[in-house]
Protein backbone atom coordinates (compact mmCIF):
# COMPACT_ATOMS: atom_id res chain seq x y z
CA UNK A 1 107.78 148.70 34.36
CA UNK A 2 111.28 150.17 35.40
CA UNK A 3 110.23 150.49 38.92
CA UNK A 4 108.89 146.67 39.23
CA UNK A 5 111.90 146.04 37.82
CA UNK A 6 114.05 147.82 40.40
CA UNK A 7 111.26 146.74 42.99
CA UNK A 8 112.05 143.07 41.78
CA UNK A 9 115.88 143.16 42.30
CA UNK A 10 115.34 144.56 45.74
CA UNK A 11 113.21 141.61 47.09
CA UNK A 12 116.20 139.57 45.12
CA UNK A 13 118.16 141.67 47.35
CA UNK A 14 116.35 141.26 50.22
CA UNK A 15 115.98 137.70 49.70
CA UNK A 16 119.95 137.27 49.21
CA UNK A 17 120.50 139.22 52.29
CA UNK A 18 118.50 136.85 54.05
CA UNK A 19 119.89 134.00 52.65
CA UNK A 20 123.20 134.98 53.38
CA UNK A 21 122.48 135.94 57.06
CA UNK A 22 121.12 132.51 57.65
CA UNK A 23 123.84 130.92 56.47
CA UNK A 24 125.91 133.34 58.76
CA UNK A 25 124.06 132.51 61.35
CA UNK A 26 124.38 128.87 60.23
CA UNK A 27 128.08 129.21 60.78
CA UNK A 28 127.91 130.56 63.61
CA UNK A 29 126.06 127.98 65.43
CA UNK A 30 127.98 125.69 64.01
CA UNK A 31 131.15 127.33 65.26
CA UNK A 32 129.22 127.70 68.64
CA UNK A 33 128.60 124.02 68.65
CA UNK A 34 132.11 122.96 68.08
CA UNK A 35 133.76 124.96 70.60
CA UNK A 36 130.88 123.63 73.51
CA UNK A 37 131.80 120.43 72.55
CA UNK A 38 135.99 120.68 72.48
CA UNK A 39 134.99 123.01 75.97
CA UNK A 40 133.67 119.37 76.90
CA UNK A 41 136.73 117.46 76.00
CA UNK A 42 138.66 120.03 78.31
CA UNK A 43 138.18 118.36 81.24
CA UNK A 44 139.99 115.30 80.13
CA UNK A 45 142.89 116.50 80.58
CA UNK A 46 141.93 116.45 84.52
CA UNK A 47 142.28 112.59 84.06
CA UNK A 48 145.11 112.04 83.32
CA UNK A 49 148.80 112.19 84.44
CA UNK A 50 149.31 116.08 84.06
CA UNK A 51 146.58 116.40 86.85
CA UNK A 52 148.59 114.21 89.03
CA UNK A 53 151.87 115.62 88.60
CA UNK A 54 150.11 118.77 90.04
CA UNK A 55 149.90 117.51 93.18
CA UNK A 56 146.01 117.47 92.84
CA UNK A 57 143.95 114.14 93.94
CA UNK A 58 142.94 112.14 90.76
CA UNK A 59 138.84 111.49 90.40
CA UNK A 60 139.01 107.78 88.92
CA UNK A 61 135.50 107.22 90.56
CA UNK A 62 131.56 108.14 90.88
CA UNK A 63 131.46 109.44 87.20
CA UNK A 64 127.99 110.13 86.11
CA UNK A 65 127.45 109.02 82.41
CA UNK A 66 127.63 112.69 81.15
CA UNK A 67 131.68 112.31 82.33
CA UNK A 68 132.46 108.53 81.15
CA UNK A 69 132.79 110.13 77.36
CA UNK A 70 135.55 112.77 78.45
CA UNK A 71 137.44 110.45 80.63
CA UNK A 72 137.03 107.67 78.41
CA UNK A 73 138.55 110.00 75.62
CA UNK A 74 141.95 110.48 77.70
CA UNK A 75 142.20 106.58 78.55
CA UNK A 76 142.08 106.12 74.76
CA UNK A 77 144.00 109.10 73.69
CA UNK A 78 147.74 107.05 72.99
CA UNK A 79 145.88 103.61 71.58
CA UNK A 80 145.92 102.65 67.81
CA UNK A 81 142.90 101.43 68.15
CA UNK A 82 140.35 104.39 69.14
CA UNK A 83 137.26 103.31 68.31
CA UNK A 84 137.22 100.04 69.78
CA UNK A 85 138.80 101.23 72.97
CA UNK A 86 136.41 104.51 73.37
CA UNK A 87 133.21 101.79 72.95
CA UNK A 88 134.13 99.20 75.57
CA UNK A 89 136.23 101.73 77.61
CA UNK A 90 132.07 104.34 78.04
CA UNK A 91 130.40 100.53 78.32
CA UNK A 92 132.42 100.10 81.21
CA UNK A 93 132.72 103.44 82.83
CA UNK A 94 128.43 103.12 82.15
CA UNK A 95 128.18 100.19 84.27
CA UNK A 96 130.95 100.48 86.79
CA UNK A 97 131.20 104.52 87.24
CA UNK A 98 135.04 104.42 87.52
CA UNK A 99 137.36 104.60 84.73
CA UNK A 100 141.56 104.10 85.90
CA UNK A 101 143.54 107.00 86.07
CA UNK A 102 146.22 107.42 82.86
CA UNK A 103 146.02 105.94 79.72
CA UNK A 104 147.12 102.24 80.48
CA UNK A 105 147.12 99.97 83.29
CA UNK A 106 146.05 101.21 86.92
CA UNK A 107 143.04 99.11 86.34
CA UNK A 108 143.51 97.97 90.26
CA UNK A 109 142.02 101.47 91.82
CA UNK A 110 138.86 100.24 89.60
CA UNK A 111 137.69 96.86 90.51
CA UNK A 112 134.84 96.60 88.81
CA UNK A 113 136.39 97.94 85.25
CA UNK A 114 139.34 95.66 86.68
CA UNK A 115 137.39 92.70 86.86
CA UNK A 116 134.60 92.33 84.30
CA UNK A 117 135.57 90.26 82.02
CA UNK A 118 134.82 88.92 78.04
CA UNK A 119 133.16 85.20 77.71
CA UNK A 120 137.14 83.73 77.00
CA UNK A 121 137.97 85.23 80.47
CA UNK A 122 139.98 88.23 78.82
CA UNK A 123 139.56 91.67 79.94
CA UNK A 124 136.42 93.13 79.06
CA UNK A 125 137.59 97.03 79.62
CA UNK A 126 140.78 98.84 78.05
């Protein structure tokens, strides 16, 4: 009896340790996945003015969809209203591959994102 006992609260044990190294590695996935994704946002800052003041040439054009989200994230980064501006700001970058340099106006080395516009005539992208 005292030895099932003891054998009971070792596969406890063993079951706790377990549990607890899941959730470890649960963490650390986690913590894996959140630093792959703010490594994504990274770039960015490559589209925006700090780039330019570097001397370096600005890439404005020939995204492929996996870059509209990043560069979409710096044209929205100073507006109030984020969520709007991310959603029409990727629907055009989608369609026209170009998305303008900074984080207003400039919309003229963009034609396309320059010139699509809403059914009142308004611009369609931020």
């Amino acid at each position: 009896m005292h030895s099932s006992g003891c054998n009971g609260f070792l596969v406890g044990s063993s079951v706790m340790e377990r549990s607890t190294q899941a959730l470890l590695f649960l963490i650390l996935l986690v913590c894996c996945a959140a630093m792959a994704a703010s490594a994504k946002d990274l770039p960015a800052e490559e589209f925006g003015v700090s780039l330019a003041e570097k001397g370096h040439k600005h890439k404005h054009s020939g995204f492929s969809e996996a870059e509209c989200p990043g560069a979409c994230q710096y044209r929205c980064s100073k507006t109030a209203y984020k969520k709007p501006c991310l959603f029409f700001c990727q629907k055009c970058c989608f369609k026209c591959r170009c998305v303008p340099p900074g984080t207003y106006a400039h919309k003229e080395v963009c034609p396309c994102y320059n010139n699509w516009k809403t059914k009142r005539g308004g611009p369609k992208c931020p």
